[in-house]
Protein backbone atom coordinates (compact mmCIF):
# COMPACT_ATOMS: atom_id res chain seq x y z
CA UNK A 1 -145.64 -36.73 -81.30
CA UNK A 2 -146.24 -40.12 -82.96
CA UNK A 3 -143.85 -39.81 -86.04
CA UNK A 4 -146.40 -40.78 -88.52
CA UNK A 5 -148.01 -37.72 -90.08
CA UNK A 6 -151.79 -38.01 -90.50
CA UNK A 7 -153.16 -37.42 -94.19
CA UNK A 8 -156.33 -35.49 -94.38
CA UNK A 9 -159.38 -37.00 -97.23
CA UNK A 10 -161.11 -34.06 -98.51
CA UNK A 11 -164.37 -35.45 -100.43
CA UNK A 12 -164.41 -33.19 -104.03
CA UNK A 13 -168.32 -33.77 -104.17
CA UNK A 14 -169.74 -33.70 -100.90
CA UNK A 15 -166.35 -31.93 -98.69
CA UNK A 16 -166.61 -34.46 -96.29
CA UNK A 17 -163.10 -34.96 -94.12
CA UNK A 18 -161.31 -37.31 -92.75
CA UNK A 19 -158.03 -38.12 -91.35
CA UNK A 20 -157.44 -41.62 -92.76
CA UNK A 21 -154.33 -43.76 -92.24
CA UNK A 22 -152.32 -45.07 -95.42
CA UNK A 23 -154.59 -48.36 -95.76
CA UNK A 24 -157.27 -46.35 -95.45
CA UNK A 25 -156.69 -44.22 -97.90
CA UNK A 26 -155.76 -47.13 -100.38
CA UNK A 27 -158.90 -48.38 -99.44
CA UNK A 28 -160.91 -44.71 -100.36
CA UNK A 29 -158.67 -44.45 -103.44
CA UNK A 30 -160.20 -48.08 -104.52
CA UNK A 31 -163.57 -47.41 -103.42
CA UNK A 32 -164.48 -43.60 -103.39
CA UNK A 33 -165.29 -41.37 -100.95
CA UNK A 34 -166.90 -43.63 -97.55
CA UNK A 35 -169.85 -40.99 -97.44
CA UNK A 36 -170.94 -40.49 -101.13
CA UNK A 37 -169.26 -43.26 -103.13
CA UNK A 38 -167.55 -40.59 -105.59
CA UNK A 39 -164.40 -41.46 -107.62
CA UNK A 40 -161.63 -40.38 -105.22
CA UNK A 41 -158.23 -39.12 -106.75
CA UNK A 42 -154.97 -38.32 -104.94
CA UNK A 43 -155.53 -35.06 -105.21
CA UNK A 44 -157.97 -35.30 -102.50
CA UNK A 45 -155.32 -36.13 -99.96
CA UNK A 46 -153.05 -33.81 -98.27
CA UNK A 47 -150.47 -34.25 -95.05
CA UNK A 48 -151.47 -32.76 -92.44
């Protein structure tokens, strides 16, 4: 086991997922979703 938990993305508009690192996810939060372009929330990430 690493220690770092992984966070799951779960695109609200097109489902895609993703296990994304903390940067990453700053970077989908900023963005939207890397497939669609959708306004991402923090909803859409869990811990896996």
């Amino acid at each position: 086991m690493s220690g770092s938990a992984g966070i799951l993305f779960v695109c609200p508009e097109c489902a895609e997922h993703i296990e994304v690192n903390e940067s990453m996810k700053a970077a989908i939060l900023e963005s939207g979703c890397i497939v669609c372009g959708t306004t991402v929330r923090a909803t859409a990430f869990e811990c896996e």
